[in-house]
N, C-alpha and C. Protein backbone atom coordinates (compact mmCIF):
# COMPACT_ATOMS: atom_id res chain seq x y z
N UNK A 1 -8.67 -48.20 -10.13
CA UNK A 1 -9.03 -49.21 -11.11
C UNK A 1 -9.04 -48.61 -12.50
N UNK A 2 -9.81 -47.20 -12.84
CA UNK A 2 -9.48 -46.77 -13.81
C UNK A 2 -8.32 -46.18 -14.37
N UNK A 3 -7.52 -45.95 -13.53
CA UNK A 3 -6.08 -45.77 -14.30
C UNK A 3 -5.45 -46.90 -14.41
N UNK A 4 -5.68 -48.26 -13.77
CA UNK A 4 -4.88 -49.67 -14.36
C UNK A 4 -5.49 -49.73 -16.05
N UNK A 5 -6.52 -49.70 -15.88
CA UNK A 5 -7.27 -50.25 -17.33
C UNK A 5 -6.65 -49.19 -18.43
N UNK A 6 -6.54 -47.67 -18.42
CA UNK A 6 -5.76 -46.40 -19.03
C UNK A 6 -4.48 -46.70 -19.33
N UNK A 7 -3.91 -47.22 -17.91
CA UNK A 7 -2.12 -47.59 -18.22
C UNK A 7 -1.94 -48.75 -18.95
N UNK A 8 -3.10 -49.83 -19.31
CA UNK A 8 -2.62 -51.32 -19.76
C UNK A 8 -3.22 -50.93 -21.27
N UNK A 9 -4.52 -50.10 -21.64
CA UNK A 9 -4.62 -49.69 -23.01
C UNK A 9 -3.47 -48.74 -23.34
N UNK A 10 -2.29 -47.98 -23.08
CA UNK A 10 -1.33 -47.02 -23.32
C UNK A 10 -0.41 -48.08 -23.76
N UNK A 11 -0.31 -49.19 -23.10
CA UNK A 11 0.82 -49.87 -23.36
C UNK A 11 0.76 -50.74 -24.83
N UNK A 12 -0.37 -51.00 -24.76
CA UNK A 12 -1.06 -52.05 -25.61
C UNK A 12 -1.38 -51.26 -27.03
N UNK A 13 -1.64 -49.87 -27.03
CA UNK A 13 -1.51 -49.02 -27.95
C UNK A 13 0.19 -48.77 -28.18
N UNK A 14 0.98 -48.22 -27.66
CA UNK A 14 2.79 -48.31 -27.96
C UNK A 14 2.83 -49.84 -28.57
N UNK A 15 2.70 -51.10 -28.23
CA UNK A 15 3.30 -52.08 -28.80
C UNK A 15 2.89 -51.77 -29.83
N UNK A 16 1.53 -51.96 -30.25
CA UNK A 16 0.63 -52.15 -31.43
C UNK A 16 1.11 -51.06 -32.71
N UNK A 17 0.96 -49.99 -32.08
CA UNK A 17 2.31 -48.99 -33.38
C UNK A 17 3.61 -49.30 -33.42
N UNK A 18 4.01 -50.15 -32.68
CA UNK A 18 6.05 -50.30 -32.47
C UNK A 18 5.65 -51.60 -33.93
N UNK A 19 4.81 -52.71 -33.64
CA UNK A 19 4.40 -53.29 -34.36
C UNK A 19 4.24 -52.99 -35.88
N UNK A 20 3.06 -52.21 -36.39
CA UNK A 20 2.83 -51.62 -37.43
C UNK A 20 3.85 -51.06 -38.06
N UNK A 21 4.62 -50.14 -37.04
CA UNK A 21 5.51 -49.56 -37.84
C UNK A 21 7.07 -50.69 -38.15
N UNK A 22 6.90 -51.47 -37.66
CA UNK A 22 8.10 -53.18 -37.98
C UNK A 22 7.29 -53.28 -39.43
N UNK A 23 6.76 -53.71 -39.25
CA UNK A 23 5.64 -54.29 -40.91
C UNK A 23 5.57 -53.89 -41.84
N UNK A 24 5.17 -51.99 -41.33
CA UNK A 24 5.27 -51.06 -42.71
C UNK A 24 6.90 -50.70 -43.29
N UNK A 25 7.82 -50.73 -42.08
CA UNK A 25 9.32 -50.40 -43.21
C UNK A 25 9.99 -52.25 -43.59
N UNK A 26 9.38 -53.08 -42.82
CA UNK A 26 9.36 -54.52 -43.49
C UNK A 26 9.51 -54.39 -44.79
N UNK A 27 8.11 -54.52 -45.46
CA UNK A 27 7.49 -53.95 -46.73
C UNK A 27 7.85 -53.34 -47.42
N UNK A 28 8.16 -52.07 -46.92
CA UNK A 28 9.04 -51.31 -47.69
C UNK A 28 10.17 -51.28 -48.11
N UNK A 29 11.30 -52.26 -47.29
CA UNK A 29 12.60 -52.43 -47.74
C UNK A 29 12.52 -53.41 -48.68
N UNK A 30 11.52 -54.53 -48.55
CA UNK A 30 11.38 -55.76 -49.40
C UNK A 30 11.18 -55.03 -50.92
N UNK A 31 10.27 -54.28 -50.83
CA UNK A 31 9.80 -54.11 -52.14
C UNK A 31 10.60 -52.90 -52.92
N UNK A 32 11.26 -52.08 -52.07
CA UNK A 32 12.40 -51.39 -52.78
C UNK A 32 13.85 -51.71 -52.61
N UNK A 33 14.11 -52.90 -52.25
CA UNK A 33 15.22 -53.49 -52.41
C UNK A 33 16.13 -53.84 -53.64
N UNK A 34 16.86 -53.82 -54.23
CA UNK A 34 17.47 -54.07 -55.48
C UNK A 34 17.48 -55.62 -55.57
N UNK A 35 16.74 -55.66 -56.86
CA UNK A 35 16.41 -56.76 -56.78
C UNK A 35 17.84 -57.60 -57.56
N UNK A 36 17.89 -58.52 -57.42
CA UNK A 36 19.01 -59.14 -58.29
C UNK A 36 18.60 -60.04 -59.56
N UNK A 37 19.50 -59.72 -60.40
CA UNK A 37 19.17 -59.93 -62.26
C UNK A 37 19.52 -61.65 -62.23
N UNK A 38 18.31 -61.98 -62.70
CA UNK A 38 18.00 -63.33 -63.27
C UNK A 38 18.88 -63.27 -64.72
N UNK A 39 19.48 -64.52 -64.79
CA UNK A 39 20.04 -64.62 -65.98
C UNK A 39 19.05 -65.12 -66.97
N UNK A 40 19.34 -65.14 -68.20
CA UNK A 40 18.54 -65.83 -68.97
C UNK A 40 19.76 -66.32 -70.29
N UNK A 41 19.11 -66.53 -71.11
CA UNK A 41 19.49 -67.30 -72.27
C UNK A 41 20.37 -66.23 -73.33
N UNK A 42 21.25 -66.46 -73.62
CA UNK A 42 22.59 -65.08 -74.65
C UNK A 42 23.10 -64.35 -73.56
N UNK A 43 23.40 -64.51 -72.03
CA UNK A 43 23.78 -63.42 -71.21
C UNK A 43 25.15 -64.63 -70.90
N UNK A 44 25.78 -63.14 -70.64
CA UNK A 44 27.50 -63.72 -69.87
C UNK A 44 27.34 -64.34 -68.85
N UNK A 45 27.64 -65.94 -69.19
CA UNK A 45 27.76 -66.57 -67.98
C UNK A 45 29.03 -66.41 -67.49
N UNK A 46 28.07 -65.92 -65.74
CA UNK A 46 29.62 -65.21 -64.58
C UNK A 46 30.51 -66.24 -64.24
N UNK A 47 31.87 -65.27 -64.47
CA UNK A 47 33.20 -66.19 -64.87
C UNK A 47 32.92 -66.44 -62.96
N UNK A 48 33.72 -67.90 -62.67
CA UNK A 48 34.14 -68.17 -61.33
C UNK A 48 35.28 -69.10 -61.26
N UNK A 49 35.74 -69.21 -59.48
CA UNK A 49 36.97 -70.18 -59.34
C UNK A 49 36.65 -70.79 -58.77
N UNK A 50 36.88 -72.33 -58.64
CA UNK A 50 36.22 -73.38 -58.03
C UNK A 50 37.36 -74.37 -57.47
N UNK A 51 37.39 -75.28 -56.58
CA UNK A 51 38.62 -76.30 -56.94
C UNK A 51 37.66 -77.46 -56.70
N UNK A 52 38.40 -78.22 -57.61
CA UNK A 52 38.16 -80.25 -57.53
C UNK A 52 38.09 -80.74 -56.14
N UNK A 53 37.69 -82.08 -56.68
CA UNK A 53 37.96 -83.16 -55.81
C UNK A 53 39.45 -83.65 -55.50
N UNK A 54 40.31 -83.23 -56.82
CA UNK A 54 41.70 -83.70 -56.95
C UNK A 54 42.75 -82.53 -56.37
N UNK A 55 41.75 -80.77 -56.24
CA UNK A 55 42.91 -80.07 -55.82
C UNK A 55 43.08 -79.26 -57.22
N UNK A 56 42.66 -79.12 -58.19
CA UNK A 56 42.76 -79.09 -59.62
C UNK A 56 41.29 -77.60 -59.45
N UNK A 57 42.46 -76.42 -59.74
CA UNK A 57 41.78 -75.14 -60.01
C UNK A 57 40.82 -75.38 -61.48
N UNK A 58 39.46 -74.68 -61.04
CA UNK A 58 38.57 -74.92 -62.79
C UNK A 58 38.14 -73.65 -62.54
N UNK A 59 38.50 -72.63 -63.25
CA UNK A 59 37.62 -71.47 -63.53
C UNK A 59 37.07 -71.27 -64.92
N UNK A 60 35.91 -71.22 -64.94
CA UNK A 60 34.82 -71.38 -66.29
C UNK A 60 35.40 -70.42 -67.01
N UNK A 61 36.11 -68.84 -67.37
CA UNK A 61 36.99 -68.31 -68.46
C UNK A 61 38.17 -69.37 -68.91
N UNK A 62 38.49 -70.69 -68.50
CA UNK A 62 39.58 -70.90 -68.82
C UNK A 62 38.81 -71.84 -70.19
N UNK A 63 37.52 -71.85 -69.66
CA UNK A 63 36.94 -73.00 -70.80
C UNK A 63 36.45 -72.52 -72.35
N UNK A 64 36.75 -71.05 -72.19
CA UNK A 64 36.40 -70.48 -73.73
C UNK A 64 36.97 -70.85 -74.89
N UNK A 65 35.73 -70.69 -75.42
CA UNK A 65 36.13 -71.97 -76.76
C UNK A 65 35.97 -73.45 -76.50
N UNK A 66 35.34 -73.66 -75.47
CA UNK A 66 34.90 -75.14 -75.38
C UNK A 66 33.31 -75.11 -74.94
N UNK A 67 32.59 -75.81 -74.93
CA UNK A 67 31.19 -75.99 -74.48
C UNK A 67 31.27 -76.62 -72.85
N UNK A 68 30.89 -75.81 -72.02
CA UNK A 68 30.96 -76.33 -70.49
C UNK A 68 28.99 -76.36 -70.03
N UNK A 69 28.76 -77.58 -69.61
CA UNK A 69 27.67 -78.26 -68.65
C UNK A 69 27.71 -78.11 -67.74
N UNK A 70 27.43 -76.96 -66.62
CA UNK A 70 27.24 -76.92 -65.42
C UNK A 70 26.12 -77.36 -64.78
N UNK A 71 26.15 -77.75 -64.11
CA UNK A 71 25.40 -79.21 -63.48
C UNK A 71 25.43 -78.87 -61.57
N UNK A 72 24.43 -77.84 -61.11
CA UNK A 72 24.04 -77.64 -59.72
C UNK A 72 23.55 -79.20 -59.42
N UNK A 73 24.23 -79.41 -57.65
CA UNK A 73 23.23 -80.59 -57.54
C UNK A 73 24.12 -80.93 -56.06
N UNK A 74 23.66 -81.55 -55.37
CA UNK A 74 23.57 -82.14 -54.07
C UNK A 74 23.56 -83.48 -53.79
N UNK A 75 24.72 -84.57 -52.59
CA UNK A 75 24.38 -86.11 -52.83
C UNK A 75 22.45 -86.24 -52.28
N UNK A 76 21.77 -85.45 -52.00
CA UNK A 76 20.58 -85.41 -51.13
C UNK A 76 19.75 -85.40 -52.14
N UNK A 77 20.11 -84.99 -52.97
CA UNK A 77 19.18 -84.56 -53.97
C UNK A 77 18.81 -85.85 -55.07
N UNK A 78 17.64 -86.62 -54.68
CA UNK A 78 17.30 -87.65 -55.98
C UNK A 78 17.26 -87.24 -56.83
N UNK A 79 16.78 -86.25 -57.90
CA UNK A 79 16.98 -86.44 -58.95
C UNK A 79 18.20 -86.30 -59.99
N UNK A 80 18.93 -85.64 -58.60
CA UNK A 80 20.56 -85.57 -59.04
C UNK A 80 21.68 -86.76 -58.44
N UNK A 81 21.06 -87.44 -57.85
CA UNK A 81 21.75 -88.98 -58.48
C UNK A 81 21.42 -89.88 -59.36
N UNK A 82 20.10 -89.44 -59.74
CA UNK A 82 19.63 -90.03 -60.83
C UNK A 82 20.08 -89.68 -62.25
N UNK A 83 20.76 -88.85 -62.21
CA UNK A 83 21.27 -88.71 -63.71
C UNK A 83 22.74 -88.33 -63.48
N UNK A 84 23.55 -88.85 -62.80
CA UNK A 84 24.61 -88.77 -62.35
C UNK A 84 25.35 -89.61 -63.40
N UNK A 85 25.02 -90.86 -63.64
CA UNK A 85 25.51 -92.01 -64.26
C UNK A 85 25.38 -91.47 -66.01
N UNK A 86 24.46 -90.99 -66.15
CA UNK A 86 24.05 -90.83 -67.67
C UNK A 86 24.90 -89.41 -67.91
N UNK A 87 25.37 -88.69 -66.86
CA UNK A 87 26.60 -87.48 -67.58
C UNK A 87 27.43 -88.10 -67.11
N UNK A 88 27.95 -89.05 -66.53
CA UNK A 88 29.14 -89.59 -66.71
C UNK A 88 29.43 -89.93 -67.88
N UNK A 89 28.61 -91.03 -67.83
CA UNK A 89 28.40 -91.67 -69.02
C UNK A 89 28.52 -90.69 -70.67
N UNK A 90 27.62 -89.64 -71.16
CA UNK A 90 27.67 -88.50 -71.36
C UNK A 90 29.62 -87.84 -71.94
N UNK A 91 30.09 -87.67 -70.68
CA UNK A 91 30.99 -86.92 -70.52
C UNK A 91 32.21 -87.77 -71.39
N UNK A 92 31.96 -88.96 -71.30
CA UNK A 92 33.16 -90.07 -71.66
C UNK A 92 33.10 -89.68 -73.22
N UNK A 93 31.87 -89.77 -73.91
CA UNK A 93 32.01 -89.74 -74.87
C UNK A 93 31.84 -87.96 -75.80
N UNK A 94 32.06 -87.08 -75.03
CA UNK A 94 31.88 -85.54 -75.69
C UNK A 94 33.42 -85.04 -74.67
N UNK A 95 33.86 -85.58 -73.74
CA UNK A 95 34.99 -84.83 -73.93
C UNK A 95 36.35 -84.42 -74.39
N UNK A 96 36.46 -85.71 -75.40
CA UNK A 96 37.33 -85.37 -76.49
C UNK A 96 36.80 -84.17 -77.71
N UNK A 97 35.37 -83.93 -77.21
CA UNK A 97 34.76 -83.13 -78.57
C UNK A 97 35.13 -81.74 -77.92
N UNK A 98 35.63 -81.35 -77.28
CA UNK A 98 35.63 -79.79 -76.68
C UNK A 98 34.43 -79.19 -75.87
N UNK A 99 34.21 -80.54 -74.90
CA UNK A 99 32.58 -80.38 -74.17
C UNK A 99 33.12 -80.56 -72.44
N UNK A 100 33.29 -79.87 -71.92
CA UNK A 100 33.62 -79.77 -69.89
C UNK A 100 32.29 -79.99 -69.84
N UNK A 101 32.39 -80.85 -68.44
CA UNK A 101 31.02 -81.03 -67.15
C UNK A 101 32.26 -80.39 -65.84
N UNK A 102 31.07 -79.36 -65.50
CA UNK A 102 31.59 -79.09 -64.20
C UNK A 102 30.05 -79.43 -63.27
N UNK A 103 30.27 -79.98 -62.62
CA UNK A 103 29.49 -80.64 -61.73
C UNK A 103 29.81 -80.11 -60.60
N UNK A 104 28.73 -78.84 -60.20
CA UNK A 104 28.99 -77.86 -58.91
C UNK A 104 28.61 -78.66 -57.79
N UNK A 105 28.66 -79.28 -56.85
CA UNK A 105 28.09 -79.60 -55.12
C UNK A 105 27.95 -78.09 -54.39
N UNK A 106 26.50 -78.26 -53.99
CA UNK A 106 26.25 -77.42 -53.36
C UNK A 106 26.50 -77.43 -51.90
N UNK A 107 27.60 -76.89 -51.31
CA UNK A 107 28.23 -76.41 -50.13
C UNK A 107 28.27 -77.87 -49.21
N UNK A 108 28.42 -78.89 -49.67
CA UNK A 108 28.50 -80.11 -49.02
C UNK A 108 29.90 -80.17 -48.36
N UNK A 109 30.11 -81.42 -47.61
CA UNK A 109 31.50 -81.44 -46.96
C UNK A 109 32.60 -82.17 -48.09
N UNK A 110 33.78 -81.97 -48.50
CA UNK A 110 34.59 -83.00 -49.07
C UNK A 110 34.48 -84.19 -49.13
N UNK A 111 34.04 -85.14 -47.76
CA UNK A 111 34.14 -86.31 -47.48
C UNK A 111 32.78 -87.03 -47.87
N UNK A 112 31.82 -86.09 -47.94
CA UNK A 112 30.37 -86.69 -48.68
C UNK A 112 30.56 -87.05 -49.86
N UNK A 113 30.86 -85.74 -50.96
CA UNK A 113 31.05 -85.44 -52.31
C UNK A 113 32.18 -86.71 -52.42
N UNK A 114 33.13 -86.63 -52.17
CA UNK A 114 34.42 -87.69 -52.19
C UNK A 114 33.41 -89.19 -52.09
N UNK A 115 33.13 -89.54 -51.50
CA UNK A 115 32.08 -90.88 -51.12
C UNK A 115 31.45 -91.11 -52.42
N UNK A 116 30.59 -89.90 -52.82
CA UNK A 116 29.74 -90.08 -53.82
C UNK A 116 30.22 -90.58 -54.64
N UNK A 117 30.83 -89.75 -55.31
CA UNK A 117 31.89 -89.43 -56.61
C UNK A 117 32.51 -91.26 -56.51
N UNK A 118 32.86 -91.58 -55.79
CA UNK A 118 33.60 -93.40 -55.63
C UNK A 118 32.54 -93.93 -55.58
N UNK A 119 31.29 -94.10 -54.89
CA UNK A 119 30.14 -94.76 -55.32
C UNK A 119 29.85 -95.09 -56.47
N UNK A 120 29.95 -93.80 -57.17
CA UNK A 120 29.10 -93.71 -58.71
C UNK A 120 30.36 -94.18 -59.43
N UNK A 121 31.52 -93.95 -59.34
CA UNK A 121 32.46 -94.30 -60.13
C UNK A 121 32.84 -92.77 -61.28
N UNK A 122 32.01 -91.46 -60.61
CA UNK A 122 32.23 -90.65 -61.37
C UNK A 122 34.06 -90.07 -61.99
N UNK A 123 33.86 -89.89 -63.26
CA UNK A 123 35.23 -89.34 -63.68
C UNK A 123 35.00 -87.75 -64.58
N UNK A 124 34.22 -86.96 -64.12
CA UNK A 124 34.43 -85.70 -64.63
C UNK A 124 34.40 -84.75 -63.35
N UNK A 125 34.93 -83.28 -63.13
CA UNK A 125 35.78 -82.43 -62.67
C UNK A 125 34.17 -82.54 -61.32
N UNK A 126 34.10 -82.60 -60.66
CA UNK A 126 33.17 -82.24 -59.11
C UNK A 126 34.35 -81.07 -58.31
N UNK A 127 33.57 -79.99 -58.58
CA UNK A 127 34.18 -79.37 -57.69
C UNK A 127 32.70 -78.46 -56.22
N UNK A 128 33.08 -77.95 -55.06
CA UNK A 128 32.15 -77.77 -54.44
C UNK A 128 31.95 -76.27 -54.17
N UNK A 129 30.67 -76.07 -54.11
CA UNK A 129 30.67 -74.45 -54.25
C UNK A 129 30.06 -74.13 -52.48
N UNK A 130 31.64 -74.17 -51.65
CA UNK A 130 31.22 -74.07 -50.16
C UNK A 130 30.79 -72.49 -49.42
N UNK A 131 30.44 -71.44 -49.97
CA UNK A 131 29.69 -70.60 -49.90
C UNK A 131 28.61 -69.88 -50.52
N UNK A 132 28.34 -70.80 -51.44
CA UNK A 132 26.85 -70.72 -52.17
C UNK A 132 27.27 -69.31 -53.02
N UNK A 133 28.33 -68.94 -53.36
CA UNK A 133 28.35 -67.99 -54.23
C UNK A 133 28.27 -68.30 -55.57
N UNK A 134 28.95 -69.27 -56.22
CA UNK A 134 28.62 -69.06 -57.62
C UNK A 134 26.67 -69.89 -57.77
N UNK A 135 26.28 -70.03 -56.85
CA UNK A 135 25.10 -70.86 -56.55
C UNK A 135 24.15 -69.13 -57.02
N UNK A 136 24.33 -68.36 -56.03
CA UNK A 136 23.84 -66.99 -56.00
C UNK A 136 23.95 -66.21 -57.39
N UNK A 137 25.42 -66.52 -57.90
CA UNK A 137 25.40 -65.54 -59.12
C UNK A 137 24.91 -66.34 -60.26
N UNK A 138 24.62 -67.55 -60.00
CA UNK A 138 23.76 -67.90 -61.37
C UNK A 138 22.00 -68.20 -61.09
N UNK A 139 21.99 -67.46 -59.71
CA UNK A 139 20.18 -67.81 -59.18
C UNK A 139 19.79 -69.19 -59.12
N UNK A 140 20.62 -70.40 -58.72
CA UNK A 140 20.17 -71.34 -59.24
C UNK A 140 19.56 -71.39 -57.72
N UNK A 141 18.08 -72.26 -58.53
CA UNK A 141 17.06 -73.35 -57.60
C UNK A 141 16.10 -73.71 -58.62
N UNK A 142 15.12 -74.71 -57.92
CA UNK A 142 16.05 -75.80 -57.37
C UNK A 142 17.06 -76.12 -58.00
N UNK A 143 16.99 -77.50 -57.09
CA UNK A 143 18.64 -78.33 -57.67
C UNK A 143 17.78 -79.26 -58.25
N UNK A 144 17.95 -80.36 -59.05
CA UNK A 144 19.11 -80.01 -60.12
C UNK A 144 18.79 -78.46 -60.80
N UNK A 145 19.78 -77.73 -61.29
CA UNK A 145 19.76 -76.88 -62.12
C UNK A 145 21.12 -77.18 -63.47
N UNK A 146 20.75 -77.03 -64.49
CA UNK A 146 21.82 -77.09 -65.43
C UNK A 146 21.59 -76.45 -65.85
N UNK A 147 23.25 -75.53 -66.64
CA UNK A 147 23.07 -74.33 -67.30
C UNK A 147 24.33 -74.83 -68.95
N UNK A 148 24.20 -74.74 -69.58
CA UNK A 148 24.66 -75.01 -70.67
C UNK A 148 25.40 -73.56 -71.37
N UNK A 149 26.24 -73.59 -71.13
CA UNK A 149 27.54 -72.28 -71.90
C UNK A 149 27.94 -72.25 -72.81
N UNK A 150 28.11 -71.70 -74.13
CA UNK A 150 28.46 -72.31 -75.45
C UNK A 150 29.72 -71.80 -75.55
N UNK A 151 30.93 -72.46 -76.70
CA UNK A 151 32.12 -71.66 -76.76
C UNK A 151 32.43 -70.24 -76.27
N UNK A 152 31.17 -69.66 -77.20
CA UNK A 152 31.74 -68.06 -76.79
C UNK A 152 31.59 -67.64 -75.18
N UNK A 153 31.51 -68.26 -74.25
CA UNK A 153 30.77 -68.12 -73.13
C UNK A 153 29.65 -67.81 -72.62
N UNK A 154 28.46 -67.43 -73.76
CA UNK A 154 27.18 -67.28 -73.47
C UNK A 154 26.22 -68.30 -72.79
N UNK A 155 24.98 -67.94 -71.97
CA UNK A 155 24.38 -69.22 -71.72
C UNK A 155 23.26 -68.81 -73.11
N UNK A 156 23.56 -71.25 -73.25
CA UNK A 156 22.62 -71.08 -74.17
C UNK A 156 21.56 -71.99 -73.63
N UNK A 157 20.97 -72.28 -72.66
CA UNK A 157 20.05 -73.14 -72.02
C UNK A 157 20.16 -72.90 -70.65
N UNK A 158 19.26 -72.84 -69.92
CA UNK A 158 19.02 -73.62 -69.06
C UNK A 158 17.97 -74.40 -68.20
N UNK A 159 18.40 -75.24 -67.79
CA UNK A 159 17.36 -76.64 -67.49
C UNK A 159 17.44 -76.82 -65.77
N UNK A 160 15.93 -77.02 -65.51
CA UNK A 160 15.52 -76.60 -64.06
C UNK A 160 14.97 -77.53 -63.58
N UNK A 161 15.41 -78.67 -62.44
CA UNK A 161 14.53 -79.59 -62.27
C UNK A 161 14.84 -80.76 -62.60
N UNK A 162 13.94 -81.77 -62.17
CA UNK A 162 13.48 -83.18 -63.28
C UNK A 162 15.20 -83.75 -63.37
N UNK A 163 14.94 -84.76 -63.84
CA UNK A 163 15.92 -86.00 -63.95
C UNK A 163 16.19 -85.89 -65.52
N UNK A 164 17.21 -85.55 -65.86
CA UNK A 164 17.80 -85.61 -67.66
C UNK A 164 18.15 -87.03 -67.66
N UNK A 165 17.53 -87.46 -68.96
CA UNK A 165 17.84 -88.71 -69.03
C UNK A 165 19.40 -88.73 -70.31
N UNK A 166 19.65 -90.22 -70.34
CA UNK A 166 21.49 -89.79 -71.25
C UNK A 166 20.80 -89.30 -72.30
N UNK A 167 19.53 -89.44 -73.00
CA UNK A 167 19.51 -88.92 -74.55
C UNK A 167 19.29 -87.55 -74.27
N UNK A 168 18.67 -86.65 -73.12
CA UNK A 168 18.64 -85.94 -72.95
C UNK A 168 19.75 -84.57 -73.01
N UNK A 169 20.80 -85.26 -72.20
CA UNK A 169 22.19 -85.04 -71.95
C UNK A 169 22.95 -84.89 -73.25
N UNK A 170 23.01 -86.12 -74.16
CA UNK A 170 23.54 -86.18 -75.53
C UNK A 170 23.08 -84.64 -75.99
N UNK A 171 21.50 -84.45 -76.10
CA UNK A 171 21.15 -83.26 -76.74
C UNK A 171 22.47 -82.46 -76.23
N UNK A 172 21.56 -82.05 -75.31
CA UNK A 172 22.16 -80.64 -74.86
C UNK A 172 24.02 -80.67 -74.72
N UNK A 173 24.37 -81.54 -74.65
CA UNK A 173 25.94 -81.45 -74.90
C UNK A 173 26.14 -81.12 -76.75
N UNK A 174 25.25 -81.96 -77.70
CA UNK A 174 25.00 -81.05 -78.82
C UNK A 174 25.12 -79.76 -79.07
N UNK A 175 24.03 -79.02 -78.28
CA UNK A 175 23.90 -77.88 -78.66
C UNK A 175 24.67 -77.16 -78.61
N UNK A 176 26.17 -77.61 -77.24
CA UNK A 176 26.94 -76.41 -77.00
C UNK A 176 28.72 -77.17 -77.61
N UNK A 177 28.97 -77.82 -78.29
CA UNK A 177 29.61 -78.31 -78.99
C UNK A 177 30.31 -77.79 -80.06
N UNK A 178 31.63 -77.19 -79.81
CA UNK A 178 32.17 -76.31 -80.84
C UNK A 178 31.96 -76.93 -82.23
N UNK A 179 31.77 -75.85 -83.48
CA UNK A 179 32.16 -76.54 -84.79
C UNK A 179 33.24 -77.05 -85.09
């Protein structure tokens, strides 16, 4: 009897350090892990390649010298159908000014995004970002996220969240609006 009770505390001691020691290099990889650089506001927004709804290559270096609205967002996402209409809307009237909306979908199927896009009656570039990479290199969350790029390619905003309303939109297509 006393060596059952010896052999079931031996065992119960091995898990319990196999344990501890899971937890302690846990911890330790978390917290010395390289962390990855948050963008902020005057930093190079990372060039990427994307394609349309139409098949139509958009890579954000091709837009230098123009003001590009990138616009993270999902059909799931309410507050990003909620201002769907007002950068359309938006877009009609700033893209003769040297102002792109690229309107990223986050890793959705073609046939959703396609649906949407005819729902809303949208007419600016939707293209879908189906491995969450340019999602990753600009840290975006939540969705909506908008990031605002000015001619020179710098970011000069970005906006996290919440429903932009069109006067909202007007602004910030302002701000990044070549002279």
């Amino acid at each position: 009897m006393a060596q059952t009770k010896q052999k079931r505390f031996i065992v119960r001691t091995v898990i319990l350090s196999v344990l501890v020691v899971a937890i302690v290099y846990t911890i330790y990889t978390n917290a010395t892990k390289e962390k990855i650089e948050v963008l902020g506001i005057g930093d190079d927004a990372p060039d990427f390649t994307l394609v349309d709804l139409n098949g139509e290559v958009h890579r954000l270096s091709d837009y230098k010298g123009q003001g590009v609205f990138l616009n993270f967002w999902g059909t799931w996402c309410k507050p990003c159908v909620k201002e769907m209409p007002a950068m359309d809307s938006q877009y009609e009237v700033y893209k003769d000014q040297g102002i792109q909306i690229l309107a990223i979908n986050i890793a959705q199927s073609d046939f959703e995004v396609q649906r949407f896009a005819n729902q809303y009656g949208l007419d600016f570039p939707i293209v879908i970002d189906k491995t969450k990479s340019v999602m990753e290199a600009y840290n975006v969350n939540p969705l909506p996220t908008t990031i605002l790029v000015n001619p020179e390619g710098k970011i000069e905003r970005i906006v996290l969240g919440g429903v932009m309303t069109e006067k909202d939109i007007a602004g910030f297509m302002e701000e990044i609006r070549p002279e």
